[in-house]
Protein backbone atom coordinates (compact mmCIF):
# COMPACT_ATOMS: atom_id res chain seq x y z
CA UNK A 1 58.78 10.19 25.35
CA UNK A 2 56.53 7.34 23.72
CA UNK A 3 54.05 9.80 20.83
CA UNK A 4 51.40 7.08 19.46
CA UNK A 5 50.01 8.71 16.23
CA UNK A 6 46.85 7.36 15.81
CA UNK A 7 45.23 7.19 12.04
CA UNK A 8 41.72 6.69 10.84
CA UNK A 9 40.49 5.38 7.35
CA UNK A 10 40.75 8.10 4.32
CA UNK A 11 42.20 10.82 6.73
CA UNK A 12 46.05 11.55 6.75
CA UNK A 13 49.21 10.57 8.92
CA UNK A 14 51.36 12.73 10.97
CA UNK A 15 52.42 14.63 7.83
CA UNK A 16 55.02 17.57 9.06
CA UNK A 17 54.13 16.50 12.52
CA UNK A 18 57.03 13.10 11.62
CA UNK A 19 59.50 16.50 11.19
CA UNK A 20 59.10 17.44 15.12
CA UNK A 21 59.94 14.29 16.62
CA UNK A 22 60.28 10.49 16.17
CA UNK A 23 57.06 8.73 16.19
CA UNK A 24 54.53 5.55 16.15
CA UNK A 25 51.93 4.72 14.35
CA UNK A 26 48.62 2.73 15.02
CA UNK A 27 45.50 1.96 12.78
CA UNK A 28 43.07 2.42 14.78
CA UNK A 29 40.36 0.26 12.51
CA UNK A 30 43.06 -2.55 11.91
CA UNK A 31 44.77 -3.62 15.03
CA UNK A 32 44.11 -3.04 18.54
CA UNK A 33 46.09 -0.39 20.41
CA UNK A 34 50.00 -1.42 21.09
CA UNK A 35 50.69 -2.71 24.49
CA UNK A 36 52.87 -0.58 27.08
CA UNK A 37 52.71 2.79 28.30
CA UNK A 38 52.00 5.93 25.99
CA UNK A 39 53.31 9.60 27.50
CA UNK A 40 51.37 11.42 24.10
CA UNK A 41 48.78 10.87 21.95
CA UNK A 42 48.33 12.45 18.70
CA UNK A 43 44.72 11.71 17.06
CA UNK A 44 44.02 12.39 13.36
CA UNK A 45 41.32 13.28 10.85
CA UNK A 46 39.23 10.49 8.64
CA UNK A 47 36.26 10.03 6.65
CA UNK A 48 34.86 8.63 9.53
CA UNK A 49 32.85 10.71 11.84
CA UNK A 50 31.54 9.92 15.69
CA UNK A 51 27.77 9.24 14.44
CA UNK A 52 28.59 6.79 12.57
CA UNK A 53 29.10 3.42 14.72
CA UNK A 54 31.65 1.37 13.65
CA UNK A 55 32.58 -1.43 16.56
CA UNK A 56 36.28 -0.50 16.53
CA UNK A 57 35.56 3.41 16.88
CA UNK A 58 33.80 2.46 19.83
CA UNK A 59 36.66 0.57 20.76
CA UNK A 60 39.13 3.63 20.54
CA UNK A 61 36.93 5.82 22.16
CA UNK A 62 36.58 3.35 25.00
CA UNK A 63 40.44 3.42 24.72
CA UNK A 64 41.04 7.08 24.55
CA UNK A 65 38.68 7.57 27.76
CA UNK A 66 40.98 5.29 29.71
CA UNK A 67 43.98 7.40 28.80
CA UNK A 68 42.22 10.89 29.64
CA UNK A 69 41.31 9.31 32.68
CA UNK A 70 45.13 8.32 33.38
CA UNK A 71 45.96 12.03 32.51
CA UNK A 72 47.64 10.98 29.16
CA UNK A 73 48.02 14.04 26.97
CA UNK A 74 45.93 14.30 23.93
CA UNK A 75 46.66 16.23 20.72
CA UNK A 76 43.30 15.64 18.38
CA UNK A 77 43.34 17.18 14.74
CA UNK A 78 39.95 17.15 12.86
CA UNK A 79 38.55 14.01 13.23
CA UNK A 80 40.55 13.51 16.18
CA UNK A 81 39.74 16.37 17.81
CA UNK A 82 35.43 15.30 17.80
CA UNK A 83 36.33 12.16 19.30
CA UNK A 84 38.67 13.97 22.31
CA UNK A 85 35.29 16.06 22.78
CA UNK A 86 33.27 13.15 22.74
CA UNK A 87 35.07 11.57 24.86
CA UNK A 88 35.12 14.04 27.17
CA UNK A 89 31.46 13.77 26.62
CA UNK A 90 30.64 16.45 24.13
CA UNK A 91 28.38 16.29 21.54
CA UNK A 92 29.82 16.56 17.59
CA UNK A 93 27.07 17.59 15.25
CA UNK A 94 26.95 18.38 11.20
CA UNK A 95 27.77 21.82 10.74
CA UNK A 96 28.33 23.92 7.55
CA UNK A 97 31.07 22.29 5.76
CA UNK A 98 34.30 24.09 5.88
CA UNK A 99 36.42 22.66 2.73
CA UNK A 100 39.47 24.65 1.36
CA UNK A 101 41.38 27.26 3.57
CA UNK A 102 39.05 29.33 5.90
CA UNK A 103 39.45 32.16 8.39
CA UNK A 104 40.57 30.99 11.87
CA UNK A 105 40.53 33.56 15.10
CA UNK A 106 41.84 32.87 18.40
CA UNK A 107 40.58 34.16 21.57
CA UNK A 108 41.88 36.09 23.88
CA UNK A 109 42.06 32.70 25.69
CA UNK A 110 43.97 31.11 23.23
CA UNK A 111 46.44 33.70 22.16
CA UNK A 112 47.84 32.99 25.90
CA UNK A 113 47.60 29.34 25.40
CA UNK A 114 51.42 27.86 25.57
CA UNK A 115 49.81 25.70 22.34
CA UNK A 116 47.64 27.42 20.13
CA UNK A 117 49.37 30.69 20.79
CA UNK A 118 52.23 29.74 18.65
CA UNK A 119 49.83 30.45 15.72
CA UNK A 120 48.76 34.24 14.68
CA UNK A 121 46.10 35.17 16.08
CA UNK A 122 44.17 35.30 12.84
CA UNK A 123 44.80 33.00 9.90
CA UNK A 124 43.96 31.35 7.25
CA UNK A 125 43.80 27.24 7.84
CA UNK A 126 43.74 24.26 5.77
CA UNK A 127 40.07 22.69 6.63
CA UNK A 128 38.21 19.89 5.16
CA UNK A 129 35.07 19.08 7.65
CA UNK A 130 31.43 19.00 7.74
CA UNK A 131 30.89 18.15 11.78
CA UNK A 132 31.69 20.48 14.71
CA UNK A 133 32.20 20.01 18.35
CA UNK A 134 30.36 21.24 21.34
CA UNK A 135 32.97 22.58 24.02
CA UNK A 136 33.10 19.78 26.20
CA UNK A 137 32.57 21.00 30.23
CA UNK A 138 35.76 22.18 32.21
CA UNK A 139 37.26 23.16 28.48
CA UNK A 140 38.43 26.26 27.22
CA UNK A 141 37.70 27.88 24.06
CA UNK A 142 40.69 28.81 22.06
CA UNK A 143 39.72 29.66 18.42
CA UNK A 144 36.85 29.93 16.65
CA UNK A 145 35.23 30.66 12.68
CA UNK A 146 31.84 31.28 11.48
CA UNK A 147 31.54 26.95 11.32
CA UNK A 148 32.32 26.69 14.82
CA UNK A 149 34.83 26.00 17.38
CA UNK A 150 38.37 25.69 16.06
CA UNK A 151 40.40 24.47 19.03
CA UNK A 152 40.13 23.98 23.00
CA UNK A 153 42.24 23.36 25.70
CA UNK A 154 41.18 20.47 28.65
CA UNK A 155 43.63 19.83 31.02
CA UNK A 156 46.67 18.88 29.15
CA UNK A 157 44.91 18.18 26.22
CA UNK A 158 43.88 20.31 23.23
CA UNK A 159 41.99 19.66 20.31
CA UNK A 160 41.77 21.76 16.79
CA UNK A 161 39.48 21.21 14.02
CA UNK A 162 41.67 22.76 11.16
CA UNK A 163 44.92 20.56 9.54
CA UNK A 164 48.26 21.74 10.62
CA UNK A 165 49.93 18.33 10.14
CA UNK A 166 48.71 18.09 6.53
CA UNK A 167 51.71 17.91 3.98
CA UNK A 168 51.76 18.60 0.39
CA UNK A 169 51.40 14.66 -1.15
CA UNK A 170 48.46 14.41 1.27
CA UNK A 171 46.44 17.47 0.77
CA UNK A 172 47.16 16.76 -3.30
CA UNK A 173 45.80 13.60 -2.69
CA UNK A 174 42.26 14.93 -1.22
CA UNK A 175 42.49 17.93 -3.75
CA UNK A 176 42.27 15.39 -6.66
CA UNK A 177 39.76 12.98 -5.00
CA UNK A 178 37.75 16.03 -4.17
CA UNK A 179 34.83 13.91 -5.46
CA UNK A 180 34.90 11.28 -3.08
CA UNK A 181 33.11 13.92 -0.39
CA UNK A 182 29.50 14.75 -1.64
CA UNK A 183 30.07 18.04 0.67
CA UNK A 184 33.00 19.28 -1.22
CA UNK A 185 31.04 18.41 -4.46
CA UNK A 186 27.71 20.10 -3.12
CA UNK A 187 29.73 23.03 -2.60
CA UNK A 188 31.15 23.44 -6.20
CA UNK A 189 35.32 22.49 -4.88
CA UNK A 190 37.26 23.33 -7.99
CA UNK A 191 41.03 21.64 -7.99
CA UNK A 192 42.01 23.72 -10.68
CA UNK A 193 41.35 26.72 -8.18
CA UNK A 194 42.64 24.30 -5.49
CA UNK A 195 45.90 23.29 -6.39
CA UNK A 196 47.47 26.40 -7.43
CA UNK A 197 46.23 28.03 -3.87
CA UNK A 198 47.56 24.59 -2.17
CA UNK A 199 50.99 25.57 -3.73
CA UNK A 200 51.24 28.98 -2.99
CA UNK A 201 50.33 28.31 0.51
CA UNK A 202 51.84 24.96 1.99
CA UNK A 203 55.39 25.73 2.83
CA UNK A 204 54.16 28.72 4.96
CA UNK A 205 51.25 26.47 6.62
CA UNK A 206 53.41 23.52 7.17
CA UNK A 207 55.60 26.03 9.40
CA UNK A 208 52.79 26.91 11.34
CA UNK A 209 51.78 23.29 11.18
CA UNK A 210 55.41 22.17 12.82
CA UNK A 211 55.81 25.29 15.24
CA UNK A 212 52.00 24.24 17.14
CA UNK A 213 53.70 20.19 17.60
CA UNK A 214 56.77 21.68 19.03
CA UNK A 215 55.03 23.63 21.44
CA UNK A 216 52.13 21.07 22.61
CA UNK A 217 55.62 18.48 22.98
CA UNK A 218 56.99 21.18 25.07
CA UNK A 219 53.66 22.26 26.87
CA UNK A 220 53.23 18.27 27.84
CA UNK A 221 56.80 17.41 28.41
């Protein structure tokens, strides 16, 4: 099975997802796509967002249309999962910025899901956005917080707007350059609150992070 992991500028890399199974990684705003076939794709978060224009997001979205239209499975995370539901033809909109770890519910929906329902059914997720998706049409809804949707299911591809692949060098990383997102500044992020909680908490999410790529391989496979 060929997984391209696709990365954006300022987000973060496969992280525990590298754990589940071997992997290859593109830059989306540096090189075009690799040639050859691709039987998964995993997109990740960024500072980028969907509004924002650049040529070669355009370019990837062209891209990532072409693949959904193939049937290619898509795994979107954050950032990657507003540009599945824009491709899909969604609309992604600002929404109140969820920065730090924040209540997730499923539904009933996506308790059943073979994906998402490897995660409790309530939770407490690793988040760092400030846009939201609209459920794209023929999608199901499959989690959900007071910001938003969380996660949906279309076809064989799901998208969720909380972190499981994020890893403990990476989420230090954005905990210490807190600063460089006016939202998490607006919003009065503390690291010295941050990093103790990110410690406490990590092993146990980065479980949950590996057990949801396990089951989307095995839901696609």
């Amino acid at each position: 099975m060929r997984i391209l992991h696709v990365e954006h500028p300022d987000g973060a890399g496969p992280g525990v997802f590298a754990d589940v199974a071997p992997l290859e990684t593109w830059r989306a705003w540096e090189a075009p796509p690799p040639d050859g076939d691709v039987d998964v794709i995993v997109l990740y978060g960024g500072a980028t967002n969907v509004a924002d224009g650049h040529g070669w997001l355009h370019a990837e979205l062209d891209w990532l249309r072409g693949h959904l239209d193939a049937g290619t499975p898509v795994l979107g995370v954050c950032l990657g999962a507003q540009l599945l539901a824009n491709a899909l033809g969604a609309a992604v909109t600002r929404t109140t910025p969820e920065i730090g770890w924040h209540p997730v519910e499923l539904t009933e929906a996506g308790v059943a899901d073979p994906v998402v329902g490897a995660l409790p059914a309530r939770f407490e997720a690793c988040q760092w956005h400030s846009w939201q998706v609209a459920l794209p049409d023929g999608a199901t809804l499959l989690a959900r917080s007071p910001a938003g949707i969380q996660a949906f299911r279309h076809g064989r591809s799901v998208g969720v707007q909380f972190h499981p692949e994020v890893d403990r060098p990476t989420l230090t990383r954005w905990i210490e350059h807190f600063d460089s997102d006016p939202d998490a500044v607006a919003q009065g992020y503390d690291p010295a609150v941050e990093l103790p909680r990110m410690h406490e908490r990590i092993a146990g999410w980065n479980q949950l992070g590996r057990d949801l790529f396990a089951a989307f391989l095995r839901d696609v496979a």
